[in-house]
Each structure stands twice: as structure tokens, then as C-alpha cells.
PDB file of N, CA and C in Angstrom:
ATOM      1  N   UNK A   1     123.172 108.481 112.761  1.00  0.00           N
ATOM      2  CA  UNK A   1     122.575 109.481 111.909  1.00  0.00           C
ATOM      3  C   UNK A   1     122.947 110.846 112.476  1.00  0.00           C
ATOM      4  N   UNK A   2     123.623 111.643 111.418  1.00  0.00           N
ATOM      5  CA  UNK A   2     123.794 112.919 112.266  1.00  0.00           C
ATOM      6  C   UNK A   2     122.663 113.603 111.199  1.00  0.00           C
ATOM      7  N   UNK A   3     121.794 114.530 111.865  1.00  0.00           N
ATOM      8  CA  UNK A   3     120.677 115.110 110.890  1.00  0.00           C
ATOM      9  C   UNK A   3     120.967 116.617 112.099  1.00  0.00           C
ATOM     10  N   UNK A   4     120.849 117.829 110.992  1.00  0.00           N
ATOM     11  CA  UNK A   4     120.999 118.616 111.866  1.00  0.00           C
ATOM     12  C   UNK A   4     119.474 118.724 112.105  1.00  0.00           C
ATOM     13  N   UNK A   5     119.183 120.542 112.655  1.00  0.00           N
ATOM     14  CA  UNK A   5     117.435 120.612 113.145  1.00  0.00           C
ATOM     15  C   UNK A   5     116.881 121.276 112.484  1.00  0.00           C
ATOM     16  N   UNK A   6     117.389 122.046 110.659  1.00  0.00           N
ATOM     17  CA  UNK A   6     116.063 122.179 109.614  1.00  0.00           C
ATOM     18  C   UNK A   6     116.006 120.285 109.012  1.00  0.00           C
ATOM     19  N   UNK A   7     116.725 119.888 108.790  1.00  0.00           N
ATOM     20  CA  UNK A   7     117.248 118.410 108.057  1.00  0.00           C
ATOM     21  C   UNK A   7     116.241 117.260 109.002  1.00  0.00           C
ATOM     22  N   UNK A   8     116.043 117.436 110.159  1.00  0.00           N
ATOM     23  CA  UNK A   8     115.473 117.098 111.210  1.00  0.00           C
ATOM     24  C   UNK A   8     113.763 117.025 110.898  1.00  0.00           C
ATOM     25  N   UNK A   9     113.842 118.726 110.923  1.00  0.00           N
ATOM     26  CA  UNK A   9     112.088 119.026 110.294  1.00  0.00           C
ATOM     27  C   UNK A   9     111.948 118.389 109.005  1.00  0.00           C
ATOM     28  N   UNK A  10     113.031 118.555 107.945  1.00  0.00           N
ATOM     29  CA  UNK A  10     112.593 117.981 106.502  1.00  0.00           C
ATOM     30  C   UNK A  10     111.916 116.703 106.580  1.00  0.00           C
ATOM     31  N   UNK A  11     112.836 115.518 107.341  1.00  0.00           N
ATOM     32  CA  UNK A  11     112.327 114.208 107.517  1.00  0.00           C
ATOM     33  C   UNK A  11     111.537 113.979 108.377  1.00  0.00           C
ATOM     34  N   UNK A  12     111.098 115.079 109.299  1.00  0.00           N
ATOM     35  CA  UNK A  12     110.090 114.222 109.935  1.00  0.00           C
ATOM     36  C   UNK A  12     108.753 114.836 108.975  1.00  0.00           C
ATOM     37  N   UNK A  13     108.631 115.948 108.705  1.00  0.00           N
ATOM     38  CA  UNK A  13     107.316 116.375 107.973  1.00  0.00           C
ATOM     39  C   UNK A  13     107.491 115.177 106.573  1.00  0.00           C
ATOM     40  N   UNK A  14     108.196 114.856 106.201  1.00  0.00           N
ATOM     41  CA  UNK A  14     108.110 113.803 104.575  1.00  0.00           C
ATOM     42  C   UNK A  14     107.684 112.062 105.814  1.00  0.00           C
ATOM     43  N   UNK A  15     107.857 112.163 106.792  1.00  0.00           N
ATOM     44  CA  UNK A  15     107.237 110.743 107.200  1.00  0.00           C
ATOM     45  C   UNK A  15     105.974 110.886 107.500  1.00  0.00           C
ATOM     46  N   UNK A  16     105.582 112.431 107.886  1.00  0.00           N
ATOM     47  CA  UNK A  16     104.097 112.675 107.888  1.00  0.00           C
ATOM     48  C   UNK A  16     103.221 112.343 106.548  1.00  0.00           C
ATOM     49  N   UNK A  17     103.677 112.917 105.708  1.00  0.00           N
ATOM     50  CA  UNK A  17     103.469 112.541 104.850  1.00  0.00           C
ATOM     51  C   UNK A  17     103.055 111.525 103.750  1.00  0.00           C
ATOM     52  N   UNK A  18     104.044 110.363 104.296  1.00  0.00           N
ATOM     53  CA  UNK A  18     104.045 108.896 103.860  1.00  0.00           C
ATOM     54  C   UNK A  18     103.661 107.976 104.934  1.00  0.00           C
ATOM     55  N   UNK A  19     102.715 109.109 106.253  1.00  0.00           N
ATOM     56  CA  UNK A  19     102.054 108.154 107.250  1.00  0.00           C
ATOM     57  C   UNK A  19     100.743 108.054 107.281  1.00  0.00           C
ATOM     58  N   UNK A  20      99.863 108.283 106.014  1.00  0.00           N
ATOM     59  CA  UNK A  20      99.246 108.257 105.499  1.00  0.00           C
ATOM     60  C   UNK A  20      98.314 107.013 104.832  1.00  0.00           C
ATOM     61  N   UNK A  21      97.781 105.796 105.522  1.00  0.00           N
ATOM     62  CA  UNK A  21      97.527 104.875 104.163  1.00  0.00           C
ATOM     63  C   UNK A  21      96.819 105.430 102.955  1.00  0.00           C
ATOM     64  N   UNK A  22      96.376 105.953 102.735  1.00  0.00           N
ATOM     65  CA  UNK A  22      95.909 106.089 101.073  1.00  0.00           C
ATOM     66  C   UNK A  22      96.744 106.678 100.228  1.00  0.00           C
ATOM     67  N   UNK A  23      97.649 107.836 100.919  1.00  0.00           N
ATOM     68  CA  UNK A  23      98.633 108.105 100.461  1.00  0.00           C
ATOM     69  C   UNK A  23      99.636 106.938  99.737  1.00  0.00           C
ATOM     70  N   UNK A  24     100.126 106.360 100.660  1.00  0.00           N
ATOM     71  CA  UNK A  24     100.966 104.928 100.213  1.00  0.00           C
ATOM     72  C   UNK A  24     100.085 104.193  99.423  1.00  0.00           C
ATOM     73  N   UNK A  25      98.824 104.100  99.231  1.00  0.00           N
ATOM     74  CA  UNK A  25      97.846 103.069  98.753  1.00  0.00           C
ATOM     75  C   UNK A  25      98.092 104.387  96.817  1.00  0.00           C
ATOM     76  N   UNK A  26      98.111 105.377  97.222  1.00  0.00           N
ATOM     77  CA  UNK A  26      98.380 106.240  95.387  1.00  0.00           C
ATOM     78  C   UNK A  26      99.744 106.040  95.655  1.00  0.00           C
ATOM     79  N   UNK A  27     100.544 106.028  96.305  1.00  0.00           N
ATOM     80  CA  UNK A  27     101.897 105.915  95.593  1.00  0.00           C
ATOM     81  C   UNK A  27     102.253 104.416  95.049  1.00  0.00           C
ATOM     82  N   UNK A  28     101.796 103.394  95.765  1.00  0.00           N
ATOM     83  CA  UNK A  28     101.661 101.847  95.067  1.00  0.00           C
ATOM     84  C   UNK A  28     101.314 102.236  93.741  1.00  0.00           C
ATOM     85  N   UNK A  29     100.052 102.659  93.577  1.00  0.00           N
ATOM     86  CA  UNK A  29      99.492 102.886  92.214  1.00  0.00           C
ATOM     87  C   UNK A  29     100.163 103.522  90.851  1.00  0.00           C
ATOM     88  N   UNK A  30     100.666 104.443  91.574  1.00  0.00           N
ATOM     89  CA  UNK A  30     101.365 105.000  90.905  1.00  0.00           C
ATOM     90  C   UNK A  30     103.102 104.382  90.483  1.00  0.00           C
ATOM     91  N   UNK A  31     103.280 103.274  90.940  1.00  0.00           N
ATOM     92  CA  UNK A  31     104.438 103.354  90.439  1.00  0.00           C
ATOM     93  C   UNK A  31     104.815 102.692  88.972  1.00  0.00           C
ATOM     94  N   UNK A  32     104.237 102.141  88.664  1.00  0.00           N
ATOM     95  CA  UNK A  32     104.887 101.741  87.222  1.00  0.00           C
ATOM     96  C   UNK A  32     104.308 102.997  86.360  1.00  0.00           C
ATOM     97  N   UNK A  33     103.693 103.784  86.218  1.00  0.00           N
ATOM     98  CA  UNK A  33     103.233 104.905  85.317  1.00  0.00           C
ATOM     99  C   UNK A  33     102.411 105.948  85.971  1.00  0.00           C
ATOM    100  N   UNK A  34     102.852 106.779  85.174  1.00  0.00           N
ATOM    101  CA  UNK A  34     101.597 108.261  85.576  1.00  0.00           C
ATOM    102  C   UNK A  34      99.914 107.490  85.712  1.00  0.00           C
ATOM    103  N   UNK A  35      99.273 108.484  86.186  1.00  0.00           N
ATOM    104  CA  UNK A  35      97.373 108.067  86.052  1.00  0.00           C
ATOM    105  C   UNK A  35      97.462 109.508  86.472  1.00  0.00           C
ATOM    106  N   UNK A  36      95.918 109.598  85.687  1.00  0.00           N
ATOM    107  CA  UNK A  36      95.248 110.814  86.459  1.00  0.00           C
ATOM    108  C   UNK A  36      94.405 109.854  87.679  1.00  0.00           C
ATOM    109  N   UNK A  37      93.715 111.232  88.321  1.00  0.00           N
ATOM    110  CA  UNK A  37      92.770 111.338  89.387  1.00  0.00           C
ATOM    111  C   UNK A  37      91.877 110.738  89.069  1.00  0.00           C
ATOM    112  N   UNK A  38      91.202 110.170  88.038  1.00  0.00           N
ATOM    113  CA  UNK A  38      89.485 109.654  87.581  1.00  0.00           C
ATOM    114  C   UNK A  38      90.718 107.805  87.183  1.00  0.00           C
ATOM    115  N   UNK A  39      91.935 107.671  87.113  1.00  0.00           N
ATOM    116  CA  UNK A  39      91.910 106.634  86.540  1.00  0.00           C
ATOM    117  C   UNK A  39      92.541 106.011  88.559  1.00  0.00           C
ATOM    118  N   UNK A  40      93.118 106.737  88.889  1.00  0.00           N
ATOM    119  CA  UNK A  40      93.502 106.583  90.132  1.00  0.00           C
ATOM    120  C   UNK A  40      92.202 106.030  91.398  1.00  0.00           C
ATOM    121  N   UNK A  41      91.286 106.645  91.494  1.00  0.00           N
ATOM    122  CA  UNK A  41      89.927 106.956  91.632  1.00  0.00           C
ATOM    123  C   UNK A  41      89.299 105.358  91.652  1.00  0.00           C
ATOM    124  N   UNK A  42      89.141 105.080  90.154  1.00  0.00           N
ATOM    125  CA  UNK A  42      88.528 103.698  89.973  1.00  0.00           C
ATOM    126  C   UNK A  42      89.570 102.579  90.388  1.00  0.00           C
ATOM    127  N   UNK A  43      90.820 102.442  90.298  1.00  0.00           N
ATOM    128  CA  UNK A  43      91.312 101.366  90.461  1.00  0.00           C
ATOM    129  C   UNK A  43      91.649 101.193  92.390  1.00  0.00           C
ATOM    130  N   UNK A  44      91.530 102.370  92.895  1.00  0.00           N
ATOM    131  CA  UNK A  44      91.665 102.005  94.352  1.00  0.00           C
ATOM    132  C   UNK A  44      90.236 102.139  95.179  1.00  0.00           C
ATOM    133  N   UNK A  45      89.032 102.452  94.316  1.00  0.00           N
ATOM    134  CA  UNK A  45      87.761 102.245  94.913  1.00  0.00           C
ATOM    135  C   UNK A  45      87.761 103.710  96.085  1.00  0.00           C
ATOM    136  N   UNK A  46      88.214 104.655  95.625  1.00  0.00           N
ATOM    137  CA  UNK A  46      87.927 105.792  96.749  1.00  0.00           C
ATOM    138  C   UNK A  46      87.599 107.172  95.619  1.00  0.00           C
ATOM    139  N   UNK A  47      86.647 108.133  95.876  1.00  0.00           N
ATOM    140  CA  UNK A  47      85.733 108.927  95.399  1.00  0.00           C
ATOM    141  C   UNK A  47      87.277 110.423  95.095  1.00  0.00           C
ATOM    142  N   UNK A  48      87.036 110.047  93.409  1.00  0.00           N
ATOM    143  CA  UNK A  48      88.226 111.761  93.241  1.00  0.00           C
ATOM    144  C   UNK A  48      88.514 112.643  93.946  1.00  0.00           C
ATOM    145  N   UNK A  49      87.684 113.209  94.557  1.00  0.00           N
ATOM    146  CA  UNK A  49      88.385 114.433  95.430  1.00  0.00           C
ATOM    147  C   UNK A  49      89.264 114.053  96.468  1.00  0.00           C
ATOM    148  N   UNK A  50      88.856 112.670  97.073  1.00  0.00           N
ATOM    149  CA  UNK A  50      89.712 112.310  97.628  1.00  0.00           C
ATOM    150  C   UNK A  50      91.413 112.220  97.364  1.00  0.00           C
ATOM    151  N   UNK A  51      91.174 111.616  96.055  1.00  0.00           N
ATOM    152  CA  UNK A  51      92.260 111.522  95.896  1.00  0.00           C
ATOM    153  C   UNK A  51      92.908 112.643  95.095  1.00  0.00           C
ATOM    154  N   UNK A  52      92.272 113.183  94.763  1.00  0.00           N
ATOM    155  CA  UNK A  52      92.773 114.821  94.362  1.00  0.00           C
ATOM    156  C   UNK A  52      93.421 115.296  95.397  1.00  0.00           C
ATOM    157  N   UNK A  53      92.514 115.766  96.591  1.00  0.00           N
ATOM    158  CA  UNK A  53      93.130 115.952  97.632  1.00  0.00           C
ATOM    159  C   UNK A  53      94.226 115.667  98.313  1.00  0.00           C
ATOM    160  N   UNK A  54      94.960 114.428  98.368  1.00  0.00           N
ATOM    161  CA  UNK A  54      95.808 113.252  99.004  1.00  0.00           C
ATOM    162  C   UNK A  54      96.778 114.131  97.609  1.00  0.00           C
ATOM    163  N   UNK A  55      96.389 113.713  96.511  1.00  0.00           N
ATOM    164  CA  UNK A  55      97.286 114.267  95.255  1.00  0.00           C
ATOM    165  C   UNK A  55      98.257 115.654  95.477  1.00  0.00           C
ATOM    166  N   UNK A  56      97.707 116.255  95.499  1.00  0.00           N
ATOM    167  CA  UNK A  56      97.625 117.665  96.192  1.00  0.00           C
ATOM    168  C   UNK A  56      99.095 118.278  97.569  1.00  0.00           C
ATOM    169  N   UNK A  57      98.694 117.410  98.527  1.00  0.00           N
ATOM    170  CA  UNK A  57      99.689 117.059  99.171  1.00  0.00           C
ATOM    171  C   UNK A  57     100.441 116.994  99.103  1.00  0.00           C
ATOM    172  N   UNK A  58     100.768 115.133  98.316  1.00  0.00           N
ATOM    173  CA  UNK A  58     101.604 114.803  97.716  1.00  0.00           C
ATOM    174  C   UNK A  58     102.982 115.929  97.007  1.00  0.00           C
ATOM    175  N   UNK A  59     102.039 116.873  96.029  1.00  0.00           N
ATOM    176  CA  UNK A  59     102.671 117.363  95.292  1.00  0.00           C
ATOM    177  C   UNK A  59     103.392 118.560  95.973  1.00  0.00           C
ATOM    178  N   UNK A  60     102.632 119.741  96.656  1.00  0.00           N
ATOM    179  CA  UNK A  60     103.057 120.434  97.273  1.00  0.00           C
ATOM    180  C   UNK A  60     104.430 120.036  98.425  1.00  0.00           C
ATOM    181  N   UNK A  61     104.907 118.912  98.289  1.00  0.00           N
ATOM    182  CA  UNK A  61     106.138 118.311  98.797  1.00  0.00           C
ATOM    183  C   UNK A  61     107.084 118.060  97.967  1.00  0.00           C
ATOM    184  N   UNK A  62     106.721 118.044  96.829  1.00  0.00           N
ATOM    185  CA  UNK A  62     107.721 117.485  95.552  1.00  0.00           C
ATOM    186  C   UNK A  62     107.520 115.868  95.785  1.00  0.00           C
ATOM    187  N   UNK A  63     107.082 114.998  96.328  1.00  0.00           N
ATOM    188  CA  UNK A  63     106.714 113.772  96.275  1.00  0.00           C
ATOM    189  C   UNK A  63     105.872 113.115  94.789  1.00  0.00           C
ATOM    190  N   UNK A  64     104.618 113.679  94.311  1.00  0.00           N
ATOM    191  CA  UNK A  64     104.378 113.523  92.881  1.00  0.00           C
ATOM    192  C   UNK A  64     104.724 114.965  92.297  1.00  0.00           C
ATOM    193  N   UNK A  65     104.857 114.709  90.854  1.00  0.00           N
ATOM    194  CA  UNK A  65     104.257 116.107  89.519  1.00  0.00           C
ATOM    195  C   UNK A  65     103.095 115.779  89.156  1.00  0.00           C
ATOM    196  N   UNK A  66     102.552 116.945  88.569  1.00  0.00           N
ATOM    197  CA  UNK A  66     101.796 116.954  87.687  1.00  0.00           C
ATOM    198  C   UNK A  66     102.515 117.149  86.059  1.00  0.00           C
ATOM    199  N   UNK A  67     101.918 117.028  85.103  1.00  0.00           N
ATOM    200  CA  UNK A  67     101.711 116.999  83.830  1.00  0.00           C
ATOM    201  C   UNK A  67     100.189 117.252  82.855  1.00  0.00           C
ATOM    202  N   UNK A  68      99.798 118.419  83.008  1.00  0.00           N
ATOM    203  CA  UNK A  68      99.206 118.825  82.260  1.00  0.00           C
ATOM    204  C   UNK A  68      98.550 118.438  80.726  1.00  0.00           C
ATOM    205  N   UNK A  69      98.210 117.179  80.128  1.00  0.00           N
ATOM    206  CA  UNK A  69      97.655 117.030  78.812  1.00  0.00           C
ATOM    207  C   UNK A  69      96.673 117.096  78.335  1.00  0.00           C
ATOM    208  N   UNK A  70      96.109 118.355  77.334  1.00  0.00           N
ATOM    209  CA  UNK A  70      95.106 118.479  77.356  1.00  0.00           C
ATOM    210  C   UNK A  70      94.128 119.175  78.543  1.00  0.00           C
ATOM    211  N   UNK A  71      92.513 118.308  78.618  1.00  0.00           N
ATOM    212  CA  UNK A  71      92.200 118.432  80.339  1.00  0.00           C
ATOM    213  C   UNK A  71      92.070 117.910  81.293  1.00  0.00           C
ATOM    214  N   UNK A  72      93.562 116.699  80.568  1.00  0.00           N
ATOM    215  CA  UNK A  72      93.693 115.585  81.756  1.00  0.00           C
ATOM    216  C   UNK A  72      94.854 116.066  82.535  1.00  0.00           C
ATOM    217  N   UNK A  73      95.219 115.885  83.774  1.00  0.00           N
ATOM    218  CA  UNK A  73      96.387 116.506  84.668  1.00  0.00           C
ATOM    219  C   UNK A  73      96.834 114.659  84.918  1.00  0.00           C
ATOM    220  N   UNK A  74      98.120 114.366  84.748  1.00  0.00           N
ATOM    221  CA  UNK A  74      98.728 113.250  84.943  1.00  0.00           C
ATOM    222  C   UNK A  74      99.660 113.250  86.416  1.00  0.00           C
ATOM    223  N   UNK A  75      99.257 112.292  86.896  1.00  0.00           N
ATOM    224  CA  UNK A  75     100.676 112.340  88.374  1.00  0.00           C
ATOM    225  C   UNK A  75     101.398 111.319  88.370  1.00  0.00           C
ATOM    226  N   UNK A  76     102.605 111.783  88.160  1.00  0.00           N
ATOM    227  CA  UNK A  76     103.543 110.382  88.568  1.00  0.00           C
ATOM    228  C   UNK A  76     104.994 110.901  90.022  1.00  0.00           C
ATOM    229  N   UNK A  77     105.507 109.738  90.258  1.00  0.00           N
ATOM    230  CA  UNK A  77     106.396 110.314  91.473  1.00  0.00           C
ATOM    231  C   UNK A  77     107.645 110.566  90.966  1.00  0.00           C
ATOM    232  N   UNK A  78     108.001 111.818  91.815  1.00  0.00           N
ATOM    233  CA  UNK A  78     109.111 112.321  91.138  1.00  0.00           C
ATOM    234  C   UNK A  78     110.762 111.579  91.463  1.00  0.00           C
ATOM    235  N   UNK A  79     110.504 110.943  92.235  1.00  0.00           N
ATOM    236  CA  UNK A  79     111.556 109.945  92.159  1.00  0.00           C
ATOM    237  C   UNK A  79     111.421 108.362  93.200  1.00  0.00           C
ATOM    238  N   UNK A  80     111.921 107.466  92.045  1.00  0.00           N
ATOM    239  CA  UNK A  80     111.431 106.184  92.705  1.00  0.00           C
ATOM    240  C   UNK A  80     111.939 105.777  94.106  1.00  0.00           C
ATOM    241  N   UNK A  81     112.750 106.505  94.739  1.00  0.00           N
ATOM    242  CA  UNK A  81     113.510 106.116  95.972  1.00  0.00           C
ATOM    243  C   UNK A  81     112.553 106.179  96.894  1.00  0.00           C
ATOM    244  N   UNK A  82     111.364 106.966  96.611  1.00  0.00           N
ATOM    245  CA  UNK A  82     110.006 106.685  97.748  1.00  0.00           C
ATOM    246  C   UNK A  82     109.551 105.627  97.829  1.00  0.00           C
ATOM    247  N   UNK A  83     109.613 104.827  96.396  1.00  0.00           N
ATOM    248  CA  UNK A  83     108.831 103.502  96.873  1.00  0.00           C
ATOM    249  C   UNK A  83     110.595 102.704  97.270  1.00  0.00           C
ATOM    250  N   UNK A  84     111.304 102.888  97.020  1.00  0.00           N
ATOM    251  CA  UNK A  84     112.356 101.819  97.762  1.00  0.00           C
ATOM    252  C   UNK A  84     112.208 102.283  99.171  1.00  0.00           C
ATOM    253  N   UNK A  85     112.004 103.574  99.617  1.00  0.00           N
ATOM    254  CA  UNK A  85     111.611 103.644 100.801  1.00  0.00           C
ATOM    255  C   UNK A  85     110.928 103.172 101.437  1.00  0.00           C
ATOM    256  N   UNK A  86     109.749 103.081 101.472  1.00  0.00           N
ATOM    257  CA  UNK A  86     108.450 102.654 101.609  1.00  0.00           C
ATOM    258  C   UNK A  86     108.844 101.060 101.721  1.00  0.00           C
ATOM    259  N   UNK A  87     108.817 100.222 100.574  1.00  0.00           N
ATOM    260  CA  UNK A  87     109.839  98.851 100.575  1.00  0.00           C
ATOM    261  C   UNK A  87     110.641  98.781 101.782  1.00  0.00           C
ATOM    262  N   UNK A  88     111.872  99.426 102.061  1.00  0.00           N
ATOM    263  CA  UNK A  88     112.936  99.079 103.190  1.00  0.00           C
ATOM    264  C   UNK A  88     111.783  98.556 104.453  1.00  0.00           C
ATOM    265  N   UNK A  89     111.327 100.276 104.576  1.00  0.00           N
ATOM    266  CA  UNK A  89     110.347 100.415 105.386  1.00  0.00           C
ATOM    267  C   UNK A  89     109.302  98.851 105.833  1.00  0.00           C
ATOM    268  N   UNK A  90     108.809  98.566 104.976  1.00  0.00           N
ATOM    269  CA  UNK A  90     108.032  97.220 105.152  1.00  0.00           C
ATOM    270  C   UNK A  90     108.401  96.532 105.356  1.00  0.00           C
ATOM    271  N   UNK A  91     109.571  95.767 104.894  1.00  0.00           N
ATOM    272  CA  UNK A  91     110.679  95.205 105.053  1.00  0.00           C
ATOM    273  C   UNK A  91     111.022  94.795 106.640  1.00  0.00           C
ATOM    274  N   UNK A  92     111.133  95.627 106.698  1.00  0.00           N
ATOM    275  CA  UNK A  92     111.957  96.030 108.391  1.00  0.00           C
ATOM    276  C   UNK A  92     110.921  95.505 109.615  1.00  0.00           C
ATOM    277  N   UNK A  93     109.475  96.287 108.717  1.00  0.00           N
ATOM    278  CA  UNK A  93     108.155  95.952 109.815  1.00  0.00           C
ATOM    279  C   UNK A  93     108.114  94.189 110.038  1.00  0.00           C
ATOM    280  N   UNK A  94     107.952  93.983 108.620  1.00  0.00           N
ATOM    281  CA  UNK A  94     107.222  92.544 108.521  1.00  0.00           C
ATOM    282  C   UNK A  94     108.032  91.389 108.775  1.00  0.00           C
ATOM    283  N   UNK A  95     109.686  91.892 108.913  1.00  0.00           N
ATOM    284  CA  UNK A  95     110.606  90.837 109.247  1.00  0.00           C
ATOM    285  C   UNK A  95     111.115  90.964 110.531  1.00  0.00           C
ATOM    286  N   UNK A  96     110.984  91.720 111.384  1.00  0.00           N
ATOM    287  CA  UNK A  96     111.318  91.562 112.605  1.00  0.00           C
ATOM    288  C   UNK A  96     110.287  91.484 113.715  1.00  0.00           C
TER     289      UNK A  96
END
């Protein structure tokens, strides 16, 4: 791997990021479709702000968008190579 030392900071702050379990526990969620925060909320059993919060994050990385409908705000990830990431990632853990 040649990574120079901003390229360096990029990837290590995005593993901070995805070192997170609940984080990874909304990006699971999120991958076959957008949800808001109240539908996100009920299906992983943890209280909205939480996951607003975690959301939030997320986004301020470019990791999810938002989408605005109405006065529902929708999040989905902005590109699926996080969860193939995430995948390799497990992968790697659980087989060696």
C-alpha cells in the first residue's frame, strides 16, 4: 500500500468511523433502501436521537445522504462499496 500522509488521515478517520457498532448496526440497515430516523429507530431497538446522532456523523463524512421529503428526512449510503467493505472486512475476521 503506498498511501501518502493527507490519504493516510483520510483512511484512518473513515475506519473511525466504521469502528463504531451501531454505526455498522445503521449501515446493515440501511442497505437495501433509504429509512428515516423513527423507521431506523424501531427496527434496531435504540431511542432516535441516537440514531440521529450516529446519522449525523455518518453524513458529515459523505458516508450516508440525506433526502428531504416532505417532514420526513430519508438516509441512504452514498455508495455501496462500504458495505463490500465492511463484508471483506468480516470476512477476513471470521475466517482466519
Amino acid at each position: 500500500m503506498n498511501l501518502q500522509d493527507d490519504s493516510l488521515d483520510l483512511v484512518s478517520n473513515f475506519f473511525k468511523i466504521l469502528s463504531d457498532p451501531i454505526r455498522l448496526k445503521i449501515l446493515c440497515a440501511l442497505g437495501s433502501e433509504p429509512k428515516t430516523a423513527i423507521a431506523l429507530s424501531s427496527s434496531l431497538g435504540l431511542k432516535p436521537a441516537e440514531i440521529t446522532q450516529q446519522l449525523n456523523i455518518m453524513a458529515q463524512v459523505g458516508i450516508v445522504n440525506r433526502d428531504k421529503s416532505g417532514s420526513s428526512i430519508h438516509y441512504a449510503i452514498t455508495d455501496s462499496n462500504v458495505l463490500f467493505l465492511c463484508d471483506m472486512v468480516s470476512d477476513l475476521l471470521v475466517n482466519s
